[in-house]
Protein backbone atom coordinates (compact mmCIF):
# COMPACT_ATOMS: atom_id res chain seq x y z
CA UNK A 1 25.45 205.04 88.18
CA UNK A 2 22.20 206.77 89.50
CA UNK A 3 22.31 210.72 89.24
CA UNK A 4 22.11 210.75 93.02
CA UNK A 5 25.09 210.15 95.05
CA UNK A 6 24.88 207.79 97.82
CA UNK A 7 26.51 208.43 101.16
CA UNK A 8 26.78 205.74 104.37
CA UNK A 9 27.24 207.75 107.89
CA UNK A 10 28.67 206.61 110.58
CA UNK A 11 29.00 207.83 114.28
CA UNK A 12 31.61 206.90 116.36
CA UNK A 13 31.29 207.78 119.78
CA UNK A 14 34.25 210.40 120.74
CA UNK A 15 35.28 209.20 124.24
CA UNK A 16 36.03 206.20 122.96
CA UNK A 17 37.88 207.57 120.02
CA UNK A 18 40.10 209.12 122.31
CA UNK A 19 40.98 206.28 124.67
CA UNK A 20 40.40 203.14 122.59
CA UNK A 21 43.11 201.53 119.85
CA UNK A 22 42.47 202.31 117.01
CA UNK A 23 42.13 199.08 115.68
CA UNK A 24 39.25 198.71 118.33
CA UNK A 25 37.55 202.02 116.72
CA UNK A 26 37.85 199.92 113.59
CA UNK A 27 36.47 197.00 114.23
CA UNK A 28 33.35 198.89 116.21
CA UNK A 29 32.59 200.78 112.88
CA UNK A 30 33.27 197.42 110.85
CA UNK A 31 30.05 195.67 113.29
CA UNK A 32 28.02 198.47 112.90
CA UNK A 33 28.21 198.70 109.17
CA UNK A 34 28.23 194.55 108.72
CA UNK A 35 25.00 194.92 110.49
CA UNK A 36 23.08 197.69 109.66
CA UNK A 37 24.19 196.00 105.72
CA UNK A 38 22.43 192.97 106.70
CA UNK A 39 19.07 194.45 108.00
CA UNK A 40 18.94 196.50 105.28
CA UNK A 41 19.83 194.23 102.34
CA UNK A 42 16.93 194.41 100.58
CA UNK A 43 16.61 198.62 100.27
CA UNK A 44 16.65 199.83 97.52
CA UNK A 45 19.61 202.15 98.29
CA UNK A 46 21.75 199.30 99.78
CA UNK A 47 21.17 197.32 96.81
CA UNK A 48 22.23 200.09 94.69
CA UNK A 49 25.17 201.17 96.88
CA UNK A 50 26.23 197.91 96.82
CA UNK A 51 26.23 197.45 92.98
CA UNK A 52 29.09 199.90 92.43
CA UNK A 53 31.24 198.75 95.07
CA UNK A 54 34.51 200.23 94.00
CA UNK A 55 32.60 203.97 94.02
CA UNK A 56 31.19 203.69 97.62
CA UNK A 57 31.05 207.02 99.90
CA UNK A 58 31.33 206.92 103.80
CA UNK A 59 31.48 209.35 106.27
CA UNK A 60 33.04 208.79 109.38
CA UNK A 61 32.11 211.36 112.27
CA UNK A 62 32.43 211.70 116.18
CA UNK A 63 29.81 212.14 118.58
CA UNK A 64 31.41 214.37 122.13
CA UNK A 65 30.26 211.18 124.33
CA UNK A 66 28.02 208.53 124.47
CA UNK A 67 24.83 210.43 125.24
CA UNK A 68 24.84 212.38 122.11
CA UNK A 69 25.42 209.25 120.49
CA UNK A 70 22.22 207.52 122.27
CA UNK A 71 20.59 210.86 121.50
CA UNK A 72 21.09 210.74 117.98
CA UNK A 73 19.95 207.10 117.75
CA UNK A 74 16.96 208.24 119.22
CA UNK A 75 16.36 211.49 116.76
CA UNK A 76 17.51 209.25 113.86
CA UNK A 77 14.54 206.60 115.16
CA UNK A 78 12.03 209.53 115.64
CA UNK A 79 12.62 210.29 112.07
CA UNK A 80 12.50 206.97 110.79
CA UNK A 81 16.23 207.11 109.65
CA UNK A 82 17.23 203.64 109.06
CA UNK A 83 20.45 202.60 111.23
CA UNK A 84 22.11 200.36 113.72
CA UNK A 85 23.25 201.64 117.65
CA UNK A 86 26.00 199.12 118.42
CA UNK A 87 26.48 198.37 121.71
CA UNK A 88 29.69 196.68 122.58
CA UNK A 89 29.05 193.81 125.01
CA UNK A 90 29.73 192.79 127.86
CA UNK A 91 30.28 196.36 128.88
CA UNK A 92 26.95 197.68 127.37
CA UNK A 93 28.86 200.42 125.80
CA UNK A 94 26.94 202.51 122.69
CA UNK A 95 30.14 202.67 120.52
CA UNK A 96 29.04 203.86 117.66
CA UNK A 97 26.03 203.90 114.75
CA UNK A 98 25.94 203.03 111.31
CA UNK A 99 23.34 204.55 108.84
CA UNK A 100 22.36 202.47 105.76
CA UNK A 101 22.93 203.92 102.62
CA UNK A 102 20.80 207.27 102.22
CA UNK A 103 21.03 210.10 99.38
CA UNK A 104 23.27 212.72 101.04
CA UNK A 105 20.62 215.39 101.15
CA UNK A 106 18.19 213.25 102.79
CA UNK A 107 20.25 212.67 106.13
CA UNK A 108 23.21 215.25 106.63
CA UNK A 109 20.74 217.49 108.50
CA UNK A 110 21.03 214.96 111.39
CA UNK A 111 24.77 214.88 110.61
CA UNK A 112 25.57 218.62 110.59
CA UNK A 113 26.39 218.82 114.12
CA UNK A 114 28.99 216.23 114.47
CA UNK A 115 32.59 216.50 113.04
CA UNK A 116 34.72 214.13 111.16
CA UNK A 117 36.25 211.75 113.20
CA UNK A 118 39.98 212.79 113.59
């Protein structure tokens, strides 16, 4: 186990939290991480998150709406934070965004802001 704790993030936007099943929720968060997994695969902190799989570390938080969602995308891309926006089709709906894995200290500043999903 490496001395620094990983931690995968993920963003779920609020006003769907609040109106969506919950199963729905799921499944959104479930895309995003299958996805941002996949780009990702060959990081070196996926590879190592993935090698202790029974030790892995989310965080699941909610964004007020979908524009602080979209606007935390775009901070998160500014910053050349890896991650994945996904957008629920056909409704073109930002439901939520998945971080790859990152060292906690290296990405909760962007995360500060938002509160666990509830």
């Amino acid at each position: 186990m490496a001395a620094t704790k990983l931690v995968q993030y993920v963003v779920v936007n609020g006003e769907i939290a609040k109106s969506w099943p919950k199963g729905a929720i799921i499944a959104q968060c479930c895309h995003a991480v299958a996805a941002v997994s996949h780009l990702y695969a060959s990081d070196p902190d996926t590879q190592e998150y993935f090698n202790d799989l029974d030790n892995m570390h989310k965080v699941v938080l909610e964004a007020p709406d979908a524009a602080k969602l979209v606007g935390l995308g775009e901070v998160l891309r500014q910053n050349d934070v890896k991650h994945k926006v996904w957008i629920e089709q056909p409704e073109n709906l930002p439901t939520c965004i998945a971080l790859k894995p990152y060292p906690k200290e290296t990405v909760q500043k962007y995360m500060k802001k938002f509160k666990l999903l509830s």
